[in-house]
N, C-alpha and C. Protein backbone atom coordinates (compact mmCIF):
# COMPACT_ATOMS: atom_id res chain seq x y z
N UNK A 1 -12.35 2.77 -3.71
CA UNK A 1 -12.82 3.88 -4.52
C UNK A 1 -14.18 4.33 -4.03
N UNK A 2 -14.52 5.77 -4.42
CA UNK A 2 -15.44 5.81 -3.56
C UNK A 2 -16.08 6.63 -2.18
N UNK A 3 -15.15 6.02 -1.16
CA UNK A 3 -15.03 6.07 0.20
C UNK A 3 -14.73 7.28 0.19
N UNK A 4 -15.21 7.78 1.26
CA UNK A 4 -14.55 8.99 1.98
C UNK A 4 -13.84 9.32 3.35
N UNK A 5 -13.67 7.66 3.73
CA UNK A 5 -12.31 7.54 5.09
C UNK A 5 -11.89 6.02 4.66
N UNK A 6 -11.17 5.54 5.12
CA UNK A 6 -10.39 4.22 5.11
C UNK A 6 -10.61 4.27 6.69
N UNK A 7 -11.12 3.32 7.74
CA UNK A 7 -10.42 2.72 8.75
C UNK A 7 -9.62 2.50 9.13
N UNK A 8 -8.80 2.81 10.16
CA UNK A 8 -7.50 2.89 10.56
C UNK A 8 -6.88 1.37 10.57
N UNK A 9 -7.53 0.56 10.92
CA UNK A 9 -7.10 -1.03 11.27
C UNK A 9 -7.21 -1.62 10.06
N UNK A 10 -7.35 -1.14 9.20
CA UNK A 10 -8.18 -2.29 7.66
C UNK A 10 -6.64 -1.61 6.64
N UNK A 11 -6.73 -3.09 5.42
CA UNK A 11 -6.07 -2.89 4.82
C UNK A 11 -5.98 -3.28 3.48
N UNK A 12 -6.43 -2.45 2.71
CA UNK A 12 -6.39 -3.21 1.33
C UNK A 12 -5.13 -4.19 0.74
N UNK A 13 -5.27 -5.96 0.39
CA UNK A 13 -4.21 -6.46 -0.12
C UNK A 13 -4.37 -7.01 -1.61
N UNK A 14 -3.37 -6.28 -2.33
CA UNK A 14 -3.77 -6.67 -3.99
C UNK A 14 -2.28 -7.70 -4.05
N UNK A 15 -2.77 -9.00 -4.15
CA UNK A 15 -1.84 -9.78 -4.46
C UNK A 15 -0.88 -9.72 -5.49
N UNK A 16 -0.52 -9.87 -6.20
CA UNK A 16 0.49 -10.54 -7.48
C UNK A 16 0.46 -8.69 -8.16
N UNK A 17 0.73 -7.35 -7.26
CA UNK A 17 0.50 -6.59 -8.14
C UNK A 17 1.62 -5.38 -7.23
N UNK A 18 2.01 -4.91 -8.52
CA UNK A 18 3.22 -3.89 -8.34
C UNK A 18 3.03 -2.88 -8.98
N UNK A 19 1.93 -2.59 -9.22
CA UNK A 19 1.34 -0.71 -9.61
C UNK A 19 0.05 -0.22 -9.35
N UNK A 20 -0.58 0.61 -9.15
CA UNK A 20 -1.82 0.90 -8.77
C UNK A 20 -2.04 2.54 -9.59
N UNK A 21 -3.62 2.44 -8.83
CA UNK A 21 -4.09 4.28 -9.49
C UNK A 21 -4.86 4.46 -8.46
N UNK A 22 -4.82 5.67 -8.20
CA UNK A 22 -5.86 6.18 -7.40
C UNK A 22 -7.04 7.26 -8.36
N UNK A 23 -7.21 6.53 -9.13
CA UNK A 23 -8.20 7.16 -10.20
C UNK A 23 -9.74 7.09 -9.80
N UNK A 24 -10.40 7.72 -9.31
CA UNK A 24 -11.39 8.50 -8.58
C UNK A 24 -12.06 7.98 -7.06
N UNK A 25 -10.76 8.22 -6.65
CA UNK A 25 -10.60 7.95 -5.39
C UNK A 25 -10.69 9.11 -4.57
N UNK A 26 -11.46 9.42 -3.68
CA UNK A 26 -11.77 10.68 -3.12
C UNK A 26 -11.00 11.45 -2.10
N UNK A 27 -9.87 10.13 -1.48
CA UNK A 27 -8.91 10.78 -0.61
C UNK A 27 -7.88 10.43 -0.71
N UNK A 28 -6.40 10.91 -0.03
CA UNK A 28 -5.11 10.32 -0.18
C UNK A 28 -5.17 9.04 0.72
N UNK A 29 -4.33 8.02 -0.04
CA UNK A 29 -4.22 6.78 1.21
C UNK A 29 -2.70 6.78 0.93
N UNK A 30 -2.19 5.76 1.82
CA UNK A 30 -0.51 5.28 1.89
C UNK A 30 -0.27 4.22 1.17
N UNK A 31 0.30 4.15 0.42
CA UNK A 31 0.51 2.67 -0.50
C UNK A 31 2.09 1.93 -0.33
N UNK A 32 1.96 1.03 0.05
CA UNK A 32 2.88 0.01 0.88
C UNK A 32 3.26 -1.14 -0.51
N UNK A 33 4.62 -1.02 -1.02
CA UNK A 33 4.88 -2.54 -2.27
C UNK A 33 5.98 -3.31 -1.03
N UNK A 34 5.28 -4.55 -1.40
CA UNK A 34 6.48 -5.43 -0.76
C UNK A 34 6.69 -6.79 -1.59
N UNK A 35 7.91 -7.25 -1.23
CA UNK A 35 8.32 -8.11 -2.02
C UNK A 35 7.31 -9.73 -1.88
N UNK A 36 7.45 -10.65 -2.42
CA UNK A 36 7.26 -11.87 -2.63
C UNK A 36 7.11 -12.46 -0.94
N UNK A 37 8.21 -12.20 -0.31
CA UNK A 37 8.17 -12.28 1.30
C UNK A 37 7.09 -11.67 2.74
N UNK A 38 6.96 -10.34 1.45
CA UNK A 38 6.67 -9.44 2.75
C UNK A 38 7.29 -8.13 2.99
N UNK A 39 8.53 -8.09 2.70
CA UNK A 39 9.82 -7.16 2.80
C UNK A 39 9.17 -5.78 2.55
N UNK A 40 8.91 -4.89 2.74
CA UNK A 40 8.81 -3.78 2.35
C UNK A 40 9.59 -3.77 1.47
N UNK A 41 9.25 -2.67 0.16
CA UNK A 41 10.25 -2.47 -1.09
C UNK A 41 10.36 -0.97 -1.31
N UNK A 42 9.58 -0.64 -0.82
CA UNK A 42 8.71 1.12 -1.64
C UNK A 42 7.68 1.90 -0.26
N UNK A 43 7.40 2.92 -0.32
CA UNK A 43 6.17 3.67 0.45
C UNK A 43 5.70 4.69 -0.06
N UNK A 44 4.69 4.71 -0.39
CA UNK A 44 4.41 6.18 -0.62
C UNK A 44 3.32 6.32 -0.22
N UNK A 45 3.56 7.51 0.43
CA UNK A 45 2.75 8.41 1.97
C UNK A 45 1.78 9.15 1.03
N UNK A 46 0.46 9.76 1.77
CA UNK A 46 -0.20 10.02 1.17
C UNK A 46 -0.77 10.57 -0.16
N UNK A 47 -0.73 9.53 -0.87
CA UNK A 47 -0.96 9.29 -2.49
C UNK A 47 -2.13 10.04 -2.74
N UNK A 48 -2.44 11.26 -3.71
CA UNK A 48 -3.68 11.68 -3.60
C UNK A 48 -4.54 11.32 -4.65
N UNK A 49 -5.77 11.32 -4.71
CA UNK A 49 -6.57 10.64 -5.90
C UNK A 49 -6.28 11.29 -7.47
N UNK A 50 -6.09 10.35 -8.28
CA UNK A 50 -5.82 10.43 -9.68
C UNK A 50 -4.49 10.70 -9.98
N UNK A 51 -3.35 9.90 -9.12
CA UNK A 51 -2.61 9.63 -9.37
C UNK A 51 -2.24 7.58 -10.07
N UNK A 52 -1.02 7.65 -10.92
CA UNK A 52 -0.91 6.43 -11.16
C UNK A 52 1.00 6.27 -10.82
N UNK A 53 0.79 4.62 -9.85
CA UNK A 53 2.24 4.78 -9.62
C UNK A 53 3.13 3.50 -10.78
N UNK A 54 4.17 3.84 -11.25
CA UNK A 54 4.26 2.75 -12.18
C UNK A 54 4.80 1.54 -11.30
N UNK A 55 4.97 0.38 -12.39
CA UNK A 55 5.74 -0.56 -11.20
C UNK A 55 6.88 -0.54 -10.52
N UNK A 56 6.92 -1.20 -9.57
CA UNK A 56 8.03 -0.80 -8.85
C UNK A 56 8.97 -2.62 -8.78
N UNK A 57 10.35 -2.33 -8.91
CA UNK A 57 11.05 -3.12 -9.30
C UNK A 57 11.20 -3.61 -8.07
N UNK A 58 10.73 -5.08 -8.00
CA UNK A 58 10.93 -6.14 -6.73
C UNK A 58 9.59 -5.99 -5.94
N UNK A 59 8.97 -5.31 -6.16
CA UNK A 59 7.26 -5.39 -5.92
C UNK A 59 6.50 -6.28 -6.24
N UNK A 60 5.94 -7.07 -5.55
CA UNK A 60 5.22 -8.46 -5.95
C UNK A 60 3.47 -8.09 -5.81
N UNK A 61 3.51 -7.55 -4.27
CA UNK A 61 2.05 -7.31 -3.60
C UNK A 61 1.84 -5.65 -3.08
N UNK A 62 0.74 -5.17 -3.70
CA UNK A 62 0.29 -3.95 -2.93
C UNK A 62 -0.24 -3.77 -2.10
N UNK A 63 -0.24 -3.12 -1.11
CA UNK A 63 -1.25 -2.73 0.13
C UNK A 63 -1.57 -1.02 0.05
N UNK A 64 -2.76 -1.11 0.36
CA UNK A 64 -3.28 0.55 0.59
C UNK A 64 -3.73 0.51 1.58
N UNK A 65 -3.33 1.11 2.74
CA UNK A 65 -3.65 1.85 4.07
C UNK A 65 -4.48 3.23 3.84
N UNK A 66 -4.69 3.84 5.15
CA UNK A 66 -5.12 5.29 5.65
C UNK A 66 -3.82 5.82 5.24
N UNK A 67 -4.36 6.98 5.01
CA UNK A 67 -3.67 8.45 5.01
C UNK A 67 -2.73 8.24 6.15
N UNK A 68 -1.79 8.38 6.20
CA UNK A 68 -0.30 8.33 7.09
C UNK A 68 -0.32 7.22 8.16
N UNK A 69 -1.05 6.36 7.93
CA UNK A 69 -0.98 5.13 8.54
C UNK A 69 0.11 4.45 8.60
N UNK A 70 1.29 4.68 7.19
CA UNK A 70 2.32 4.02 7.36
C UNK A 70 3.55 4.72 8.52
N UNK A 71 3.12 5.92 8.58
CA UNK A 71 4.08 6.92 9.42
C UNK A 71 3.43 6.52 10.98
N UNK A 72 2.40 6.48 11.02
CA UNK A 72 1.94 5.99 12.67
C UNK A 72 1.91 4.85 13.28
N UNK A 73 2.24 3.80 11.90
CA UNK A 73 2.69 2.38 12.54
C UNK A 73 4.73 1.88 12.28
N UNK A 74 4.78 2.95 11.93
CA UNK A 74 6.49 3.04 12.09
C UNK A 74 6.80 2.19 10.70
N UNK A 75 6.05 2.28 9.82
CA UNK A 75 6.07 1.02 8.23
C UNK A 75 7.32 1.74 7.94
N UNK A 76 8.86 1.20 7.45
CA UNK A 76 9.65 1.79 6.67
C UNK A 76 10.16 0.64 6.13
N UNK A 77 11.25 1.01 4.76
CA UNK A 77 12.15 0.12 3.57
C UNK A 77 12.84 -0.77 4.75
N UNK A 78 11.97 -2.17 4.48
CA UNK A 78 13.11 -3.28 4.93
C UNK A 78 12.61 -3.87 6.18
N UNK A 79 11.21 -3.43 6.40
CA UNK A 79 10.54 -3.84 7.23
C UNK A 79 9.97 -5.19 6.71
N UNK A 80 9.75 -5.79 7.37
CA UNK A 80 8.49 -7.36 6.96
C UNK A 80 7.13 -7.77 7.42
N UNK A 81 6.23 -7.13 6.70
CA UNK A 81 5.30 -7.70 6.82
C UNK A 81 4.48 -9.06 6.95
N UNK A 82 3.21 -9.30 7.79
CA UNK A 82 3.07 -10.68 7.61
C UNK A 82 1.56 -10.61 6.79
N UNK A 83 1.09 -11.57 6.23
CA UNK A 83 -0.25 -11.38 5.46
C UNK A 83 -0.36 -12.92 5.25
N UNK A 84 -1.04 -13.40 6.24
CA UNK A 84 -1.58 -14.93 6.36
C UNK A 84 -1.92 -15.05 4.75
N UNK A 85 -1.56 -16.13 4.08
CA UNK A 85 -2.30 -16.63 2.46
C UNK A 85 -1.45 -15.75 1.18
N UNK A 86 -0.59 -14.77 1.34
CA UNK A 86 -0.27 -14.06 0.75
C UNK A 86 1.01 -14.06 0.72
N UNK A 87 1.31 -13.61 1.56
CA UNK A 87 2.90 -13.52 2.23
C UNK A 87 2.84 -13.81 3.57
N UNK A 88 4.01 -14.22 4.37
CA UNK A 88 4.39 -14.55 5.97
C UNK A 88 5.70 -14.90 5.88
């Protein structure tokens, strides 16, 4: 929150959580739910500020990327992520 770029390489990880807000958040980011594993579950591409997404069913962990970060690293449903301490 805040910010006015995200870094392309960085990645926000909200553990044990399957909804978010972008409530005064100054730019769109990509928000990534994946399961308990890792699994991708959900994507949604550039989310713009003061939005709220509800939970998403089989969503364990959130991630927030850059603005179309998930489209430039090829992120799609059913992919697996790894996140040392979190998921792997």
């Amino acid at each position: 929150m805040g910010k006015s770029s995200v870094p392309e390489n960085e990645a926000l990880v909200f553990p044990k959580c399957n909804s978010i807000h972008t409530f005064f958040m100054k730019i769109p980011i990509d928000v990534i739910f994946v399961s308990e594993t890792g699994k991708v579950i959900k994507v949604f591409p550039e989310l713009r500020p003061w939005r709220l997404l509800l939970p998403v069913k089989g969503g364990a962990h959130t991630i927030e990327i850059t603005s179309r970060g998930a489209s430039k690293k090829n992120i799609q449903i059913g992919d697996q992520l790894i996140c040392p301490g979190v998921f792997e």
